[in-house]
Protein backbone atom coordinates (compact mmCIF):
# COMPACT_ATOMS: atom_id res chain seq x y z
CA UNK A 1 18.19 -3.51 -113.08
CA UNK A 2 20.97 -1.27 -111.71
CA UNK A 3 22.52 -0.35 -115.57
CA UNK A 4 25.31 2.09 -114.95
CA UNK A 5 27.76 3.38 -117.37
CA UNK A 6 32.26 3.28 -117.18
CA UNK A 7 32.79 7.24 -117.74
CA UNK A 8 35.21 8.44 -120.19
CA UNK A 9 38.37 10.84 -118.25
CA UNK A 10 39.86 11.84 -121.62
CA UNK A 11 43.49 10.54 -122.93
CA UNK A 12 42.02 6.90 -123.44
CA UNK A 13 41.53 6.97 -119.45
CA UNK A 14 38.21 5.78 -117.72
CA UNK A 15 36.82 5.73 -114.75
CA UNK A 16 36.29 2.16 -113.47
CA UNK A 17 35.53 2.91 -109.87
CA UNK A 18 31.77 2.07 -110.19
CA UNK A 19 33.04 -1.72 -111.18
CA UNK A 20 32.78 -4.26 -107.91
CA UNK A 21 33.77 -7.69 -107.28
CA UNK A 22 31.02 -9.60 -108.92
CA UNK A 23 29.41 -6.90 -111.19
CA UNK A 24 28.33 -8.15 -115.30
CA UNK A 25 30.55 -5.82 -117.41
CA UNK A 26 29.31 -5.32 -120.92
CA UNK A 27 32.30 -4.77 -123.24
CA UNK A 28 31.85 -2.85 -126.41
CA UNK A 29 32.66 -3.52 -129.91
CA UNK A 30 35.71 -1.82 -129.68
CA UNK A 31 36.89 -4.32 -126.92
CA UNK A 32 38.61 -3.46 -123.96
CA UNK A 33 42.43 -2.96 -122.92
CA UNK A 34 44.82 -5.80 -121.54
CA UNK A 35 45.10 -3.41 -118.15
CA UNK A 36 41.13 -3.09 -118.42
CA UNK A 37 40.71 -6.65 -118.48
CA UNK A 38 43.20 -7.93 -116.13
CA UNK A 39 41.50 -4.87 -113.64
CA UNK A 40 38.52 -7.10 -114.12
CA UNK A 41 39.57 -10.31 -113.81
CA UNK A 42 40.87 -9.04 -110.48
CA UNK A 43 37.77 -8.24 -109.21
CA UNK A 44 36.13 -11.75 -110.28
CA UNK A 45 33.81 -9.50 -112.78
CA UNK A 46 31.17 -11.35 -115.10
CA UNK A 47 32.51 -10.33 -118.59
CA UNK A 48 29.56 -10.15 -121.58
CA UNK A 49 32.11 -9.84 -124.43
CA UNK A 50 30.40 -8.26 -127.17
CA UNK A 51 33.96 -7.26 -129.12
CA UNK A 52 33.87 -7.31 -133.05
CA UNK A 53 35.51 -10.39 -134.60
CA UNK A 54 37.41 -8.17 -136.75
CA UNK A 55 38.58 -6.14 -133.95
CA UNK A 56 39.61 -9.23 -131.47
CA UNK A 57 41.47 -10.32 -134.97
CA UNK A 58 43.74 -6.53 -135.06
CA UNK A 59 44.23 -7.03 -131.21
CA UNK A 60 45.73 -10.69 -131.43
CA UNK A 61 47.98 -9.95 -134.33
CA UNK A 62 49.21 -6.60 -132.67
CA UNK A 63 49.65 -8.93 -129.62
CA UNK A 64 51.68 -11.56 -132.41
CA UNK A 65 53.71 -8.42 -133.24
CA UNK A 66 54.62 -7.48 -130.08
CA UNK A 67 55.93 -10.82 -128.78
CA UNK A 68 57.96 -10.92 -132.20
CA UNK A 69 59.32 -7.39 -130.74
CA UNK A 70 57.71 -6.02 -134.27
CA UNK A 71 55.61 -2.49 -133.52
CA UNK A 72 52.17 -2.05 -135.12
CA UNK A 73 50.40 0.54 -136.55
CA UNK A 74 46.75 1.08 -136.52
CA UNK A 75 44.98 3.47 -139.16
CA UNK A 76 41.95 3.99 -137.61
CA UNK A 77 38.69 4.11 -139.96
CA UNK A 78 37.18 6.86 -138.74
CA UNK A 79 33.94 6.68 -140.55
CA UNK A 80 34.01 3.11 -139.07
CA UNK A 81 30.48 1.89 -137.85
């Protein structure tokens, strides 16, 4: 098993350039961006969607929001486990 890890750049950037057509993508709790996923969809990547219910729940209404033209704000837990 070839496990490899998406490296962090800094500023919320990552490095993605390990990620081929075909590869399994884990996705973290934290989920992933709609940029991130579309990135993968374009390579035809096999997505293992571990995202928190709760978090999937703040990304839909934030997506709600933003077709309402409302803007969200997150206050991030930071504590949060």
């Amino acid at each position: 098993m070839n496990v490899q890890f998406i490296e962090k750049l800094g500023e919320g950037k990552k490095d993605f350039s390990n990620v081929n057509d075909g590869d399994v993508v884990i996705l973290p709790a934290f989920g992933a961006s709609f940029e991130e996923m579309q990135m993968m969809n374009d390579k035809n990547v096999d997505i293992v969607d571990t995202t928190c219910p709760w978090v999937s729940k703040v990304w839909n209404t934030v997506d709600q929001h933003q077709r309402k033209g409302l803007t969200s704000v997150i206050h991030e837990h930071t504590f949060h486990e």
